[in-house]
Each structure stands twice: as C-alpha cells, then as structure tokens.
C-alpha atoms as a PDB file:
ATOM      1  CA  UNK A   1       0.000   0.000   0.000  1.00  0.00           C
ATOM      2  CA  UNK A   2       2.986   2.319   0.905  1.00  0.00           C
ATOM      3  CA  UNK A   3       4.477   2.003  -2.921  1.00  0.00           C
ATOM      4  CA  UNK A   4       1.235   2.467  -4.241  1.00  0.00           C
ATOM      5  CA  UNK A   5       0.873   5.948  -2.466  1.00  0.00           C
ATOM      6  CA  UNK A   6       4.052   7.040  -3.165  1.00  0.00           C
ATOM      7  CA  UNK A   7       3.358   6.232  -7.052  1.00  0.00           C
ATOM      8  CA  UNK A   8       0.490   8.140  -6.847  1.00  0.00           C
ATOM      9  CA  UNK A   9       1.807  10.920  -5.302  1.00  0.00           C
ATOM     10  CA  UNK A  10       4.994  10.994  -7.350  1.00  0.00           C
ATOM     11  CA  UNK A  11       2.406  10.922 -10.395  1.00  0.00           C
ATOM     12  CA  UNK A  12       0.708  14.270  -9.346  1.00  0.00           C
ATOM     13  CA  UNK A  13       3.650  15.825  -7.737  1.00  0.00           C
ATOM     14  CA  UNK A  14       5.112  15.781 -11.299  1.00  0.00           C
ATOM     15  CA  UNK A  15       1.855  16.089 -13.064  1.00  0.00           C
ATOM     16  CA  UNK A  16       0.912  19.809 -10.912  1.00  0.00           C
ATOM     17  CA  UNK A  17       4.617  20.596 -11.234  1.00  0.00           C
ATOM     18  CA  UNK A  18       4.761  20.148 -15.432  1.00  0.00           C
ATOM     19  CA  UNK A  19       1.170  22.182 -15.366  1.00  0.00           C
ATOM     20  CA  UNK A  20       2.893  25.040 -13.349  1.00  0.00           C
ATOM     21  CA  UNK A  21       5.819  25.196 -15.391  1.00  0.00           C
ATOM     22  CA  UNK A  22       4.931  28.892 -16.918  1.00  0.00           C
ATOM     23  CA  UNK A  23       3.635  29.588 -13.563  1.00  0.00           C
ATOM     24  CA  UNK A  24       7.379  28.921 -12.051  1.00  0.00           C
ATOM     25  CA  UNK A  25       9.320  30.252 -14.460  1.00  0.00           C
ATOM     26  CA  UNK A  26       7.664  33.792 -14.219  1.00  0.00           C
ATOM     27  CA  UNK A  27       7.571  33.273 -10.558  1.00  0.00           C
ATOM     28  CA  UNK A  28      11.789  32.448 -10.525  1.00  0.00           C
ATOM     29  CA  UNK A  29      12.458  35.209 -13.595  1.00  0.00           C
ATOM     30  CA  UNK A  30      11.187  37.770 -10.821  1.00  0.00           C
ATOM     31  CA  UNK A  31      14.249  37.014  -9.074  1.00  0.00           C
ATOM     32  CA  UNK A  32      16.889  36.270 -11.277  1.00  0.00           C
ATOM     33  CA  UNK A  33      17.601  36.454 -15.170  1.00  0.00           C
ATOM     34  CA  UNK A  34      17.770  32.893 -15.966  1.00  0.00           C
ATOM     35  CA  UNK A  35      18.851  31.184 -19.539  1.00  0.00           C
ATOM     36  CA  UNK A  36      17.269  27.780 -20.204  1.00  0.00           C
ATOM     37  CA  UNK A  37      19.722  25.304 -18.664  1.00  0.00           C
ATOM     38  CA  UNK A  38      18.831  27.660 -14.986  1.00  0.00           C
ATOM     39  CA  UNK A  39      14.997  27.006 -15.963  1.00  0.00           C
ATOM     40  CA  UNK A  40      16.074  23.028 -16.179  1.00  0.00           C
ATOM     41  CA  UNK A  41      18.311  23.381 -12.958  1.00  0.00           C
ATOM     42  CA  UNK A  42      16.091  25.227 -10.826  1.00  0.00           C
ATOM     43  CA  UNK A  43      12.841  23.189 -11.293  1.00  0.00           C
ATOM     44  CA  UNK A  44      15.189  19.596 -10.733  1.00  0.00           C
ATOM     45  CA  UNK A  45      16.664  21.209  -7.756  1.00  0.00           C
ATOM     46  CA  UNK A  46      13.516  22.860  -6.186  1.00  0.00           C
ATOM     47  CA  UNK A  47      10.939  20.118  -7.283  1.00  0.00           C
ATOM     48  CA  UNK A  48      13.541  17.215  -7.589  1.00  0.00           C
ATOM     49  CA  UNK A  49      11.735  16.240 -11.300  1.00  0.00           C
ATOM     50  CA  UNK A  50      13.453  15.371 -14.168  1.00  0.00           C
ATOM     51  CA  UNK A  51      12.039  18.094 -16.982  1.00  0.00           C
ATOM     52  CA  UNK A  52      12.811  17.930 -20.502  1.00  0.00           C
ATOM     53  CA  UNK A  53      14.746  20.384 -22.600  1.00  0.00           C
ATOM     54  CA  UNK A  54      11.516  20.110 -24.990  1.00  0.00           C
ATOM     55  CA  UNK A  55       9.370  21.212 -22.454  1.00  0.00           C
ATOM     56  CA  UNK A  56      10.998  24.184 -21.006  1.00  0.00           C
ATOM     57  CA  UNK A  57      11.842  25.603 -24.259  1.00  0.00           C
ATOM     58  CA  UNK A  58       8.249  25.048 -25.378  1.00  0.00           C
ATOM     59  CA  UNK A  59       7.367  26.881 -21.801  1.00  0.00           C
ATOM     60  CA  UNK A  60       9.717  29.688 -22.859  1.00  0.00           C
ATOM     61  CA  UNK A  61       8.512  30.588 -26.511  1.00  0.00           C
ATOM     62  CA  UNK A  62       4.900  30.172 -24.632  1.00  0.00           C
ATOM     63  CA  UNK A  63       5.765  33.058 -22.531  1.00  0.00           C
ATOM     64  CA  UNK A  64       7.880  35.238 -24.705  1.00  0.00           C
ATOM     65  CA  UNK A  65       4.635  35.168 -27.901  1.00  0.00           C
ATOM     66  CA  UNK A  66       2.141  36.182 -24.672  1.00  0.00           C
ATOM     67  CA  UNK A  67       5.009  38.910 -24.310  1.00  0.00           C
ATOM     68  CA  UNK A  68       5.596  37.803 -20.329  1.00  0.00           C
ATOM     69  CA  UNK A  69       8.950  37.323 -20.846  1.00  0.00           C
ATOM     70  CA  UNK A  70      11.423  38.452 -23.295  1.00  0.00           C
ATOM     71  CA  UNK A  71      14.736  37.392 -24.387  1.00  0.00           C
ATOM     72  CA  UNK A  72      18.404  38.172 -25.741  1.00  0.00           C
ATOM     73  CA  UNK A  73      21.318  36.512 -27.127  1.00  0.00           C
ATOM     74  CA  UNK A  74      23.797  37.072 -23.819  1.00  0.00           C
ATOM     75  CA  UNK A  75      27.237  34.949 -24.559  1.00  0.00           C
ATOM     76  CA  UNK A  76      26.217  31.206 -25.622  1.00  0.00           C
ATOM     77  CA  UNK A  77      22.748  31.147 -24.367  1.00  0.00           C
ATOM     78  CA  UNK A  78      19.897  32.942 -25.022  1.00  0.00           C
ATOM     79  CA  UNK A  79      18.200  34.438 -21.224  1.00  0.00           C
ATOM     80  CA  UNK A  80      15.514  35.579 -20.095  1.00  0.00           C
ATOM     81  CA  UNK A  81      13.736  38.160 -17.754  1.00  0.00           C
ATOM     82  CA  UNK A  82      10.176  39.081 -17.234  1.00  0.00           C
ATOM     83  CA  UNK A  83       8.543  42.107 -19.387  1.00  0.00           C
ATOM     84  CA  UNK A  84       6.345  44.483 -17.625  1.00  0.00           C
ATOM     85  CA  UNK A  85       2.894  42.188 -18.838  1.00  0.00           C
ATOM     86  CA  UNK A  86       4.948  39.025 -16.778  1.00  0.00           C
ATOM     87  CA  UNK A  87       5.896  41.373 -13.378  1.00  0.00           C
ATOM     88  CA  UNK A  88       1.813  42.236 -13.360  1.00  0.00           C
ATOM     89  CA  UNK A  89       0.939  38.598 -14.147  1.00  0.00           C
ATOM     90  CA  UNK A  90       3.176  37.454 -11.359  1.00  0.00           C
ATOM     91  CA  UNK A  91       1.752  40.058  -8.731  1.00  0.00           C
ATOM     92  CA  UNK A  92      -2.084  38.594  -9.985  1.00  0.00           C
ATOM     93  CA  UNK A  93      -0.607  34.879  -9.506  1.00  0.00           C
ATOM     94  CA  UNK A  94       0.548  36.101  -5.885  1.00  0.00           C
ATOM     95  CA  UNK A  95      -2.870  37.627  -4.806  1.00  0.00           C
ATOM     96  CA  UNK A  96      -4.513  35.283  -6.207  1.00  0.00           C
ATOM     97  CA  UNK A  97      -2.781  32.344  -4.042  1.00  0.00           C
ATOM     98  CA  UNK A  98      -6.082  31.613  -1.984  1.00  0.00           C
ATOM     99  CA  UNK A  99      -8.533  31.293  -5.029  1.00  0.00           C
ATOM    100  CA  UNK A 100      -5.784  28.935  -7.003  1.00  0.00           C
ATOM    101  CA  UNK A 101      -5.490  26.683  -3.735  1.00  0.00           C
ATOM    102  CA  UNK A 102      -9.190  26.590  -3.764  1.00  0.00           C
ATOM    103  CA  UNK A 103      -8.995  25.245  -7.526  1.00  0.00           C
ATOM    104  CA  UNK A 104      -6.555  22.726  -6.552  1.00  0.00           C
ATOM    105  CA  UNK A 105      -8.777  22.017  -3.321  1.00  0.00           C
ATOM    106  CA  UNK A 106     -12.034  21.623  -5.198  1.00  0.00           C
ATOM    107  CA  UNK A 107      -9.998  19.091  -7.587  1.00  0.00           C
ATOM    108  CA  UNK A 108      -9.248  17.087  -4.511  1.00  0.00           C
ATOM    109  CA  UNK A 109     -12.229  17.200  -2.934  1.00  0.00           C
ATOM    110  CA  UNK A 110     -14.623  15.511  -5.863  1.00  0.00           C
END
C-alpha cells in the first residue's frame, strides 16, 4: 500500500509541477535572469523532477509570444527576464494564491 501511495503521489507531484511550469518560471524570472539550462536546474533542484529540454523551451517561446517574458542573445545562451505584462501577471498569480489553492482544493475534494 505504501508504494502504491508514493506512485500516486509521485504521479501528481510531477503532473501539478509540469502544469505550473509557466507559472514557475515567471515566478523564478522575478528574481533572477535565468537562460534555459537555470529554468532546467532550478525546477530539478527545487521540485527534484526530471524536466525535458523540450518542455521548457516550449514553456519559454509560450511566454515570450504572450510577451511575459522576453529574451536576448547574452554569450552562448539565449536568457531571459520578465517584461512588464509578466511582473503584473506574477503580482495577480501572488494575490490570487487563496482562489488557485481553492482550484486545486475543489480538484481534490470531488
């Protein structure tokens, strides 16, 4: 039973984690310029998940046509930091914490 609920919560720890993933990286950019291989580091290191390239550069391009982040060429790598659209969509994200538990919440709850 103990393997079984660890599967399961593995599953969804890396399912809510992967759904987030625009959601973190505007959250970190507030902090910190990042490049891609930081976006990879940061979510292994904070969420211990394996992420693929694929993914966080899909993530990226996501953000940058919605014109939340933007990007430039800075030695080998391309980084990125948060436009003025991304700063006020992480501020919403922030006060909205309460109503996106209660999504989450309501999920759980059936």
């Amino acid at each position: 039973m103990l393997d079984l609920e660890f599967d399961v919560i593995s599953h969804i720890h890396q399912r809510v984690t992967m759904s987030f993933l625009d959601v973190l990286i505007l959250l970190e950019l507030r902090k910190e310029v990042m490049n891609d291989y930081d976006v990879i580091a940061y979510v292994q290191n904070k969420f211990q998940i394996s992420v693929e390239p694929e993914s966080v550069h899909s993530t990226l391009n996501f953000l940058e046509k919605n014109e939340l982040i933007k990007s430039k060429q800075a030695q080998k790598s391309r980084v990125y930091a948060l436009t003025e659209k991304g700063e006020e969509t992480v501020k919403t994200v922030l006060n909205s914490r309460g109503k996106i538990l209660g999504l989450v919440l309501n999920i759980l709850t059936g």
